[in-house]
Structure formats: structure tokens, C-alpha cells
PDB file of N, CA and C in Angstrom:
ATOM      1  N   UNK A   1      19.544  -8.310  -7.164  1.00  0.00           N
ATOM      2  CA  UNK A   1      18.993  -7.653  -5.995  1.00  0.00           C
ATOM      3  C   UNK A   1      19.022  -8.609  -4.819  1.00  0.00           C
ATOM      4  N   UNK A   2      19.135  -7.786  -3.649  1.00  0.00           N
ATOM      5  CA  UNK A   2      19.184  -8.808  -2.566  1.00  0.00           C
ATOM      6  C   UNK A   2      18.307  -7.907  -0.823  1.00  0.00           C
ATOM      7  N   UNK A   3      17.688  -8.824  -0.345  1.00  0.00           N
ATOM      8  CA  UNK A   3      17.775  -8.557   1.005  1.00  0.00           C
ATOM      9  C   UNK A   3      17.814  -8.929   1.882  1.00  0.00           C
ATOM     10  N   UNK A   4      18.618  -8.458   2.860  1.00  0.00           N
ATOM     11  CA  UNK A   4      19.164  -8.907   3.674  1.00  0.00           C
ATOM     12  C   UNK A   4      17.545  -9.339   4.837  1.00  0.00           C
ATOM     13  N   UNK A   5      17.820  -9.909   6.321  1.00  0.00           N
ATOM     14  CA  UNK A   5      16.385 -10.000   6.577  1.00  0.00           C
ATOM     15  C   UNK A   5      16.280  -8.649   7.358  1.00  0.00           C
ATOM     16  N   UNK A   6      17.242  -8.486   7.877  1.00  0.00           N
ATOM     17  CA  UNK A   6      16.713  -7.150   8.571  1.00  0.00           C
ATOM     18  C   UNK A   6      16.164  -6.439   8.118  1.00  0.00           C
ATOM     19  N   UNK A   7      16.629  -5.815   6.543  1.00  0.00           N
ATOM     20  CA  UNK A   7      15.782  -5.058   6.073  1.00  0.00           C
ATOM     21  C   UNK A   7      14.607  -5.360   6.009  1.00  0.00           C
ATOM     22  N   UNK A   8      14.065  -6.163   5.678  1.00  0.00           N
ATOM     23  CA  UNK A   8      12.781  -7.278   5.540  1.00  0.00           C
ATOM     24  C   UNK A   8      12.197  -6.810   6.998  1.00  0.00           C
ATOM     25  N   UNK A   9      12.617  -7.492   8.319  1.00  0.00           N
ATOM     26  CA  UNK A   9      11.713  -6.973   9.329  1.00  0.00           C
ATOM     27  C   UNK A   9      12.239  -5.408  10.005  1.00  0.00           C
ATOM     28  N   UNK A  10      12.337  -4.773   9.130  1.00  0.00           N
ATOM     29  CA  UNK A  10      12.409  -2.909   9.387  1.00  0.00           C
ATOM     30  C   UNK A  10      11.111  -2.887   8.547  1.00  0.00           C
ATOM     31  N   UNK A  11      11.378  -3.212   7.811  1.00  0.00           N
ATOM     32  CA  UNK A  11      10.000  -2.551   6.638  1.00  0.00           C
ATOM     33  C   UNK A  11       8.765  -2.646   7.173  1.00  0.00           C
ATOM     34  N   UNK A  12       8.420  -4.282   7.774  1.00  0.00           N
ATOM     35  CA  UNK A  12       7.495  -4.692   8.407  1.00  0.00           C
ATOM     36  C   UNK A  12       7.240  -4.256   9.562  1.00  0.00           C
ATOM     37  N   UNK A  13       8.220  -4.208  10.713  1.00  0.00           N
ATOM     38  CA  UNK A  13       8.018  -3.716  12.107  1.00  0.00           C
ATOM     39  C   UNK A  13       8.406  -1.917  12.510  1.00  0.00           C
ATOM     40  N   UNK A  14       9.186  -1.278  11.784  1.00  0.00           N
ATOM     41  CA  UNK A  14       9.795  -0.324  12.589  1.00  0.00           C
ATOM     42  C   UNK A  14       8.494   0.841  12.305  1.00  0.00           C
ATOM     43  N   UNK A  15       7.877   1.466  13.701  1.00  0.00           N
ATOM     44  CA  UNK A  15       6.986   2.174  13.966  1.00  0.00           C
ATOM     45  C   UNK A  15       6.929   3.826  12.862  1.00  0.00           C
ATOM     46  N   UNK A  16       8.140   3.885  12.635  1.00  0.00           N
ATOM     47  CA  UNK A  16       8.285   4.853  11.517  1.00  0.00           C
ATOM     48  C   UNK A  16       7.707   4.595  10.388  1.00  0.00           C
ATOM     49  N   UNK A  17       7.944   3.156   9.546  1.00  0.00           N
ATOM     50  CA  UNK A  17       7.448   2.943   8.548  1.00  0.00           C
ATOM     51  C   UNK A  17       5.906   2.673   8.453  1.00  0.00           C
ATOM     52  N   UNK A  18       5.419   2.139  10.049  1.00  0.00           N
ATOM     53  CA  UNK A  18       4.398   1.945   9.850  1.00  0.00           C
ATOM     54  C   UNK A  18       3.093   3.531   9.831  1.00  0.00           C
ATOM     55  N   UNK A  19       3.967   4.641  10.717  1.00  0.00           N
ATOM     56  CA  UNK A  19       3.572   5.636  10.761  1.00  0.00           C
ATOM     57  C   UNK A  19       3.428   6.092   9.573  1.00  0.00           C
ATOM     58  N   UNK A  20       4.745   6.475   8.098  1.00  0.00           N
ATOM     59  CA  UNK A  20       4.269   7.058   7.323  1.00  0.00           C
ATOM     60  C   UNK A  20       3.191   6.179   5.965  1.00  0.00           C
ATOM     61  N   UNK A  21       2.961   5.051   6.418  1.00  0.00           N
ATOM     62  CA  UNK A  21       2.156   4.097   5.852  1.00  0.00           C
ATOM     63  C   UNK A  21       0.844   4.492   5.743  1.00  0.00           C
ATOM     64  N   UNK A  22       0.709   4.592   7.082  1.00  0.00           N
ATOM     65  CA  UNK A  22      -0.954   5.315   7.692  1.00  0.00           C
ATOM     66  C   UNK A  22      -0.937   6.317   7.024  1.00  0.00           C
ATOM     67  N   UNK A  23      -0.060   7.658   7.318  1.00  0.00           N
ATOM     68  CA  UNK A  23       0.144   9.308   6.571  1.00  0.00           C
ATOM     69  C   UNK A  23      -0.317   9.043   5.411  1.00  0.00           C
ATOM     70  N   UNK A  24       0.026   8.354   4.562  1.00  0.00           N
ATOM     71  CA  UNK A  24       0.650   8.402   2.822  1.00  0.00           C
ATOM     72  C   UNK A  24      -1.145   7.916   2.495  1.00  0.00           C
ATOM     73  N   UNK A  25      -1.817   6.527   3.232  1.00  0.00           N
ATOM     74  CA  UNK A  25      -2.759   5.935   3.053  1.00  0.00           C
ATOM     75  C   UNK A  25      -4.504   7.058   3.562  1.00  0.00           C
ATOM     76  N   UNK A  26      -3.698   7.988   4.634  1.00  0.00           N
ATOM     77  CA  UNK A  26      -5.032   8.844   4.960  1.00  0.00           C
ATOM     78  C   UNK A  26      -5.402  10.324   3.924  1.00  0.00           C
ATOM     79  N   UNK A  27      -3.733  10.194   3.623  1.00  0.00           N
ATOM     80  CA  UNK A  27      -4.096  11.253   2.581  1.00  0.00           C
ATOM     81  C   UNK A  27      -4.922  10.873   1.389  1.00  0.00           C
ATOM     82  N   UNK A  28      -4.437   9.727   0.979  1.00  0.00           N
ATOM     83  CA  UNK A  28      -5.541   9.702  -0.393  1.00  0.00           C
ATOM     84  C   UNK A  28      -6.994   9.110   0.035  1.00  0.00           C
ATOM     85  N   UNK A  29      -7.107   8.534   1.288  1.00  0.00           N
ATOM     86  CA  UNK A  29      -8.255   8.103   1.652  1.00  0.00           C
ATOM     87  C   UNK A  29      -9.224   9.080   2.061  1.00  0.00           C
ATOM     88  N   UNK A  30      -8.643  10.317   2.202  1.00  0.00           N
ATOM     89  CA  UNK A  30      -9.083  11.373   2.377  1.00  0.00           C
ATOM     90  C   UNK A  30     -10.069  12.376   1.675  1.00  0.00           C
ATOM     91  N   UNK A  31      -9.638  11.804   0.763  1.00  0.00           N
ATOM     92  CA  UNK A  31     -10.670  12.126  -0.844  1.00  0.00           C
ATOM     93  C   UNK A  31     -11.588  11.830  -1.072  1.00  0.00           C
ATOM     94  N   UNK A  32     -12.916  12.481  -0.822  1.00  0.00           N
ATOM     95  CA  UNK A  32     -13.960  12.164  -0.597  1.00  0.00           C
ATOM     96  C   UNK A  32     -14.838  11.838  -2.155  1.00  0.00           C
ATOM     97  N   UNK A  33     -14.018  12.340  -2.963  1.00  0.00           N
ATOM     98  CA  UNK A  33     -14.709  12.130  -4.252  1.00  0.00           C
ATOM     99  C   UNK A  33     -14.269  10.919  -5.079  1.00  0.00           C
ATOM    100  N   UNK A  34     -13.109  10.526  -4.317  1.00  0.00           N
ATOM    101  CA  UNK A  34     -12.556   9.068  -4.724  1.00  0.00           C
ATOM    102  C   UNK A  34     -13.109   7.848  -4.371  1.00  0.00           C
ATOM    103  N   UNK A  35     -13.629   6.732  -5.110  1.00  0.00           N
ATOM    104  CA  UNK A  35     -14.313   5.810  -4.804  1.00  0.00           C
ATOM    105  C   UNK A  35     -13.087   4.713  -4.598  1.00  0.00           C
ATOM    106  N   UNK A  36     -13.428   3.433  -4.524  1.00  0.00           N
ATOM    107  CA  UNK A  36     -12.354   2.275  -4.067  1.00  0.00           C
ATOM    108  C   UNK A  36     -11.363   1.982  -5.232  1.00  0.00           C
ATOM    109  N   UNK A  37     -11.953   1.625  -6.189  1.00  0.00           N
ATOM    110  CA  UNK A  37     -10.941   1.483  -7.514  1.00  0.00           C
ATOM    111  C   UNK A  37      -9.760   2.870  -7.539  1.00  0.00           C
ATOM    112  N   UNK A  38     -10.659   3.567  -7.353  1.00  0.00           N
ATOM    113  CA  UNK A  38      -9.986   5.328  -7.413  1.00  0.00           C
ATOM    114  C   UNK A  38      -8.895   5.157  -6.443  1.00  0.00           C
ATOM    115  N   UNK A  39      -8.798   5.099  -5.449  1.00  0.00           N
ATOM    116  CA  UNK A  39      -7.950   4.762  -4.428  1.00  0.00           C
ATOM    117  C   UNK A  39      -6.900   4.136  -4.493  1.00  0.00           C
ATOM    118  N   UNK A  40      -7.484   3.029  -4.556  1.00  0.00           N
ATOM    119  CA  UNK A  40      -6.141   1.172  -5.256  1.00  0.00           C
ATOM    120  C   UNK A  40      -5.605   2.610  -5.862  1.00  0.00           C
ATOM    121  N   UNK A  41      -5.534   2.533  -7.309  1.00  0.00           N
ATOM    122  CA  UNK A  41      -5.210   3.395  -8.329  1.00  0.00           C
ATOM    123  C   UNK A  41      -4.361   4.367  -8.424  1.00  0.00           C
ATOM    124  N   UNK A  42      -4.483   5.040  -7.275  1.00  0.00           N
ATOM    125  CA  UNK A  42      -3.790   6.322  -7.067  1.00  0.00           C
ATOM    126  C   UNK A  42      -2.786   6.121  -6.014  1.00  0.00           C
ATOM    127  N   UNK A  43      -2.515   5.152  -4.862  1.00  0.00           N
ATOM    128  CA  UNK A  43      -1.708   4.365  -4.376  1.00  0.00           C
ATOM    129  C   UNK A  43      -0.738   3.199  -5.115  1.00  0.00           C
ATOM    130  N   UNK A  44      -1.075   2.761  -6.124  1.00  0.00           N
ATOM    131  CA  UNK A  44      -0.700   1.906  -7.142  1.00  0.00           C
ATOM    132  C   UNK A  44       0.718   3.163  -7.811  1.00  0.00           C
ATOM    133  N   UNK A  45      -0.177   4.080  -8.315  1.00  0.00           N
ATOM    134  CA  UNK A  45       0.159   4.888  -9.114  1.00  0.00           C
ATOM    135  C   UNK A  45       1.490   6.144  -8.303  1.00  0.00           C
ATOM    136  N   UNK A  46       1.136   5.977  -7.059  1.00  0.00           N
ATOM    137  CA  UNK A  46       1.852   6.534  -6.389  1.00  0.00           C
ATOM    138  C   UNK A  46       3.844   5.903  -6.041  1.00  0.00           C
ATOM    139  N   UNK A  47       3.291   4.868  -5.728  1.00  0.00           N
ATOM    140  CA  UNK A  47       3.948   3.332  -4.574  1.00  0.00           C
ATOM    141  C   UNK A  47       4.430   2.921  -6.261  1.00  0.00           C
ATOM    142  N   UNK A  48       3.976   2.594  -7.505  1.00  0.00           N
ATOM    143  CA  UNK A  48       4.740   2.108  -7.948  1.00  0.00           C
ATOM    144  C   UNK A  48       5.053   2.663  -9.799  1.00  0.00           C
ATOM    145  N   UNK A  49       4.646   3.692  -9.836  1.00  0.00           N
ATOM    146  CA  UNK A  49       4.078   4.697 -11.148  1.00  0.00           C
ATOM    147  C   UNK A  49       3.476   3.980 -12.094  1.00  0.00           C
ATOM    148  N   UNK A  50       2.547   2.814 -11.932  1.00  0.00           N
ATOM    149  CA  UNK A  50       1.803   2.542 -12.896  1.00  0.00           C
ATOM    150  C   UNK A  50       0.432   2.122 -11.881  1.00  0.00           C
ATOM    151  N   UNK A  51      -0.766   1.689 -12.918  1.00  0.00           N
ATOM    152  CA  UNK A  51      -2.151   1.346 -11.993  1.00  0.00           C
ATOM    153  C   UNK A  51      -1.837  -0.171 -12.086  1.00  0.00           C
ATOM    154  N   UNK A  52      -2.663  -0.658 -10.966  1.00  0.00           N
ATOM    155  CA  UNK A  52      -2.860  -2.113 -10.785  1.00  0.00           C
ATOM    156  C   UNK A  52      -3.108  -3.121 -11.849  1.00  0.00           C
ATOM    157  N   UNK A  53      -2.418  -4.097 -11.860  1.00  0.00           N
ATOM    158  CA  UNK A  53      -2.716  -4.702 -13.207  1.00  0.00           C
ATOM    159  C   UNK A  53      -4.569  -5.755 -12.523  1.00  0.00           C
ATOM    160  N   UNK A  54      -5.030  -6.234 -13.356  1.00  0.00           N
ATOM    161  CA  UNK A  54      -6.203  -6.444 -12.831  1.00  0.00           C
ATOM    162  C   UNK A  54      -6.258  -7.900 -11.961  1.00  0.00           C
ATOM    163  N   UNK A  55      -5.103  -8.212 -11.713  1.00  0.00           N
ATOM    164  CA  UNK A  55      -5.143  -9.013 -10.622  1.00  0.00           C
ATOM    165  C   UNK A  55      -4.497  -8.483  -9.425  1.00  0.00           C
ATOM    166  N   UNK A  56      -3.980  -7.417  -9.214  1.00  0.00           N
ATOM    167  CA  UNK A  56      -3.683  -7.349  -8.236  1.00  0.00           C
ATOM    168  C   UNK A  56      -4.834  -5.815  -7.740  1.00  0.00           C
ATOM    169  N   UNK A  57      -5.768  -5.655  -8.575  1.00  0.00           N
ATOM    170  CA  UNK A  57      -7.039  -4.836  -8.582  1.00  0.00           C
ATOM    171  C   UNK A  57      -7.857  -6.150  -7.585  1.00  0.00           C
ATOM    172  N   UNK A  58      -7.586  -6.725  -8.070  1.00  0.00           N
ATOM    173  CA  UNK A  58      -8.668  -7.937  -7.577  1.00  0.00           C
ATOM    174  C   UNK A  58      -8.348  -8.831  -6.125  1.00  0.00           C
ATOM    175  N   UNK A  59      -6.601  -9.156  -6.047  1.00  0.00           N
ATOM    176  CA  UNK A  59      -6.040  -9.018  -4.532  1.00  0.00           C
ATOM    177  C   UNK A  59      -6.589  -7.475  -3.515  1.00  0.00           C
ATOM    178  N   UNK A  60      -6.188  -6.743  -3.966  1.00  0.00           N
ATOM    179  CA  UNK A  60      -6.549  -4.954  -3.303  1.00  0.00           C
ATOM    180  C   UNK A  60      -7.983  -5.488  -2.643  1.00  0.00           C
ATOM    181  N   UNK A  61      -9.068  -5.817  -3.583  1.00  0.00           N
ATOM    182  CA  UNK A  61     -10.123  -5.610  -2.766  1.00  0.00           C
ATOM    183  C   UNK A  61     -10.515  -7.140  -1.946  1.00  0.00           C
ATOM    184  N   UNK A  62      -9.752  -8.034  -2.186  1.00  0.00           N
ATOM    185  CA  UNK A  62      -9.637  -9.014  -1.300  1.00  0.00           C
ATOM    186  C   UNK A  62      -9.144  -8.781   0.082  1.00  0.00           C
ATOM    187  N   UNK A  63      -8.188  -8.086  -0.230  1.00  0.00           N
ATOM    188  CA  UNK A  63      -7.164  -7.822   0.873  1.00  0.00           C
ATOM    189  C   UNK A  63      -8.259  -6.772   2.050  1.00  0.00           C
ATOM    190  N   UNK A  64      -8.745  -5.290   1.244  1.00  0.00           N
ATOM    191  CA  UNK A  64      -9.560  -4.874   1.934  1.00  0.00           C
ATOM    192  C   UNK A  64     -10.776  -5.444   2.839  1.00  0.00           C
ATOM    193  N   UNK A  65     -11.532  -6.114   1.682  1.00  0.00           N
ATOM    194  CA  UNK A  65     -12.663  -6.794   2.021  1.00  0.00           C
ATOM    195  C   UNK A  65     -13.815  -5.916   2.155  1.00  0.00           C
ATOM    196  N   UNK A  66     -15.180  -5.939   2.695  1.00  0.00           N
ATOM    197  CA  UNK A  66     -16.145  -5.058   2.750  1.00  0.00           C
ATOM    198  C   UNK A  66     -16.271  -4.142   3.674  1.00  0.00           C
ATOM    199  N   UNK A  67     -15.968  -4.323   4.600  1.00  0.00           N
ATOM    200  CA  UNK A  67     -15.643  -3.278   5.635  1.00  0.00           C
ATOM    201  C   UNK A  67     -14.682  -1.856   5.445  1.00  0.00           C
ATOM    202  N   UNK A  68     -13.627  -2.265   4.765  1.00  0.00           N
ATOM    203  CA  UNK A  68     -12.482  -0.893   4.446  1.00  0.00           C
ATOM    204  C   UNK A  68     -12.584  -0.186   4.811  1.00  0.00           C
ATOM    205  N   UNK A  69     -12.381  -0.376   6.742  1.00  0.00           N
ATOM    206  CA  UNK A  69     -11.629   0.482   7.698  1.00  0.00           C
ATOM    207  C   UNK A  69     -10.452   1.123   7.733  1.00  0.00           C
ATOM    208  N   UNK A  70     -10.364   2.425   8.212  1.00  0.00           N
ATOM    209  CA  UNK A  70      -9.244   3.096   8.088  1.00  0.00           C
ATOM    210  C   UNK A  70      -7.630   1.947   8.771  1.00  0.00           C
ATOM    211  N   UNK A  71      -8.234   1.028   9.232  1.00  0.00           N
ATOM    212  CA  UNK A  71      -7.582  -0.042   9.797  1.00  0.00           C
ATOM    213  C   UNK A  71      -7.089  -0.799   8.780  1.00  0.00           C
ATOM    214  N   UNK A  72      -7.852  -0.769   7.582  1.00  0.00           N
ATOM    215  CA  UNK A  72      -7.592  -1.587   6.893  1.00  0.00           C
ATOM    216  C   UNK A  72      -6.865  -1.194   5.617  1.00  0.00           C
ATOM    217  N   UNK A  73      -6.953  -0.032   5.594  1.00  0.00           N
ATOM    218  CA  UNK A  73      -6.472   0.899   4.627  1.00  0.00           C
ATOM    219  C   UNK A  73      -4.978   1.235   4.650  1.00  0.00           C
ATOM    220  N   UNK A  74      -4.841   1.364   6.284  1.00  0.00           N
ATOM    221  CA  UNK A  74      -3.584   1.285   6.653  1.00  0.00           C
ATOM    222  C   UNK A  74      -2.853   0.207   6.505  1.00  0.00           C
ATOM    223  N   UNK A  75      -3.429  -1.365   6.792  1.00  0.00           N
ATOM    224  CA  UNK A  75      -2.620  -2.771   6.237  1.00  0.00           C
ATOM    225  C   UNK A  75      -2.316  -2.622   5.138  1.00  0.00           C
ATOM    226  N   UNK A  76      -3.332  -1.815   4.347  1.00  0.00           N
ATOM    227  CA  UNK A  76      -2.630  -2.005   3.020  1.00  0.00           C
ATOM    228  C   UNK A  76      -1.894  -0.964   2.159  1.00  0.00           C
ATOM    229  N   UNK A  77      -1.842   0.030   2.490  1.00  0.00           N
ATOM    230  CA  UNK A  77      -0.342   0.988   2.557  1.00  0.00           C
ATOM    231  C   UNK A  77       1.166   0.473   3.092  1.00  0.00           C
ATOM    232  N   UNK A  78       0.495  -0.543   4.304  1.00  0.00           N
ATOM    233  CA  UNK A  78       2.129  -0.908   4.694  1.00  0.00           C
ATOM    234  C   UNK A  78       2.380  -2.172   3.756  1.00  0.00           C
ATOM    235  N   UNK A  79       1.142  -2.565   3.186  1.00  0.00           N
ATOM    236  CA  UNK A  79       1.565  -4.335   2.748  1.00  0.00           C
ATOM    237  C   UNK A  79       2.399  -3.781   0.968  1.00  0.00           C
ATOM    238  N   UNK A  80       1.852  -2.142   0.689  1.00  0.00           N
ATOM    239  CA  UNK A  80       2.167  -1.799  -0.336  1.00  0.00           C
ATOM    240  C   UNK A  80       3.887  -1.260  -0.198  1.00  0.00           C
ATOM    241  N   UNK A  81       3.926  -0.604   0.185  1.00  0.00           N
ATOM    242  CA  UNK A  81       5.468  -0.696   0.664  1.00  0.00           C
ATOM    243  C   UNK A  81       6.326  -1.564   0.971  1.00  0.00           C
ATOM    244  N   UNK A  82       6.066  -2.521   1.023  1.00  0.00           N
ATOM    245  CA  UNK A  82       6.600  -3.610   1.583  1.00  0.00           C
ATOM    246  C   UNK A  82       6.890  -5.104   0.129  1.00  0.00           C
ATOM    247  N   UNK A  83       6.751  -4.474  -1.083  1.00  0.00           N
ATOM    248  CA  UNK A  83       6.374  -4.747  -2.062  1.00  0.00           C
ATOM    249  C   UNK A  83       8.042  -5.077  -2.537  1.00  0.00           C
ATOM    250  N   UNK A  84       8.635  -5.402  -3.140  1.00  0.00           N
ATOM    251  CA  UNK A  84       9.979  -5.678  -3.547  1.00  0.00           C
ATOM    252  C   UNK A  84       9.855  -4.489  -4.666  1.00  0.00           C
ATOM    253  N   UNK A  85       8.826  -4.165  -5.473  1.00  0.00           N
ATOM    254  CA  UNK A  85       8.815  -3.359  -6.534  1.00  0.00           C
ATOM    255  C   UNK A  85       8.825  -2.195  -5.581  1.00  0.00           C
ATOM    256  N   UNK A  86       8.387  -1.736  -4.731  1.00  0.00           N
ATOM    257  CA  UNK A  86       8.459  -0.454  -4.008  1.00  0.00           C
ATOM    258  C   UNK A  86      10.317   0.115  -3.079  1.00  0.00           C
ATOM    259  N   UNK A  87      10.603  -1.403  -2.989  1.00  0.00           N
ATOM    260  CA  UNK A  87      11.805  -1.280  -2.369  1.00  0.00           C
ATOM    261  C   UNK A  87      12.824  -1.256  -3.407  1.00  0.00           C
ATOM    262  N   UNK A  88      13.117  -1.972  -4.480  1.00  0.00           N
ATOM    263  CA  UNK A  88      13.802  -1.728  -5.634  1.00  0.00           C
ATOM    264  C   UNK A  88      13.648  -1.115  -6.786  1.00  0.00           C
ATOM    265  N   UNK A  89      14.965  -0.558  -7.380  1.00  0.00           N
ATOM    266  CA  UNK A  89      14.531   0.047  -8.662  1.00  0.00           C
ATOM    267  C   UNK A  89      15.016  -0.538  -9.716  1.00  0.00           C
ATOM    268  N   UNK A  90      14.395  -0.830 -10.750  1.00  0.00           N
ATOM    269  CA  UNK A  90      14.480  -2.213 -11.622  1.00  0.00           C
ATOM    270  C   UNK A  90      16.040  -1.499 -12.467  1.00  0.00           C
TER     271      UNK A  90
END
């Protein structure tokens, strides 16, 4: 596997990706009966068809932190895409 860098800063910068980042991240955040683990989980499960292994359960809520603003929810939809496992297929 290889990438080139452009691809690398498309993923990161181009306003499209960051748009359906937000989309993909408000929909499941949207779920009012879903708690935080629930979330990771179902983005995990989405972004890469399995759940978080428990360290990267444990990055997720680092990454969030206590606040987990829709601001922040969105960093981490795009930081999830942006994943080599999300961009390749093994």
C-alpha cells in the first residue's frame, strides 16, 4: 500500500471530506439513547466493521476529553477517516 501526500492532505484539508465527517459524526451523535462508549462503538463499527479494541476505546475518550462538543465529535469523525484502516482495504 502506498500514499501518495496529496492524498494525505485531501483527506485532511478538502472541505468535502471535512463536511461529510461532521454528517456521518451528527448522525450517530444524534442518538439520544446512545451514551459515549455507545458512540466510539458504532463509529468504530461503522468507519471500520469492528468495535474499538480497548486501547483505542481509551485514545477515543482522550481524544474527546470531558467536554465532547459537537466540535469535538466532529475532530473525531475526521481523525477517524483519516485512519489508513479506513482508507485501505486489507
Amino acid at each position: 500500500n502506498s500514499n501518495v501526500p496529496a492524498q494525505a492532505l485531501t483527506m485532511l484539508n478538502d472541505p468535502l471530506i471535512t463536511q461529510q465527517s461532521e454528517r456521518w459524526v451528527q448522525r450517530v451523535t444524534k442518538e439520544a439513547s446512545l451514551n459515549t462508549d455507545q458512540r466510539i462503538n458504532r463509529l468504530f463499527l461503522e468507519a471500520f466493521a469492528r468495535p474499538p479494541f480497548p486501547d483505542e476505546l481509551k485514545a477515543a475518550h482522550t481524544f474527546l476529553g470531558d467536554n465532547q462538543d459537537s466540535a469535538s465529535w466532529a475532530a473525531f469523525g475526521h481523525a477517524l477517516v483519516n485512519v489508513k484502516e479506513f482508507i485501505f482495504l486489507r
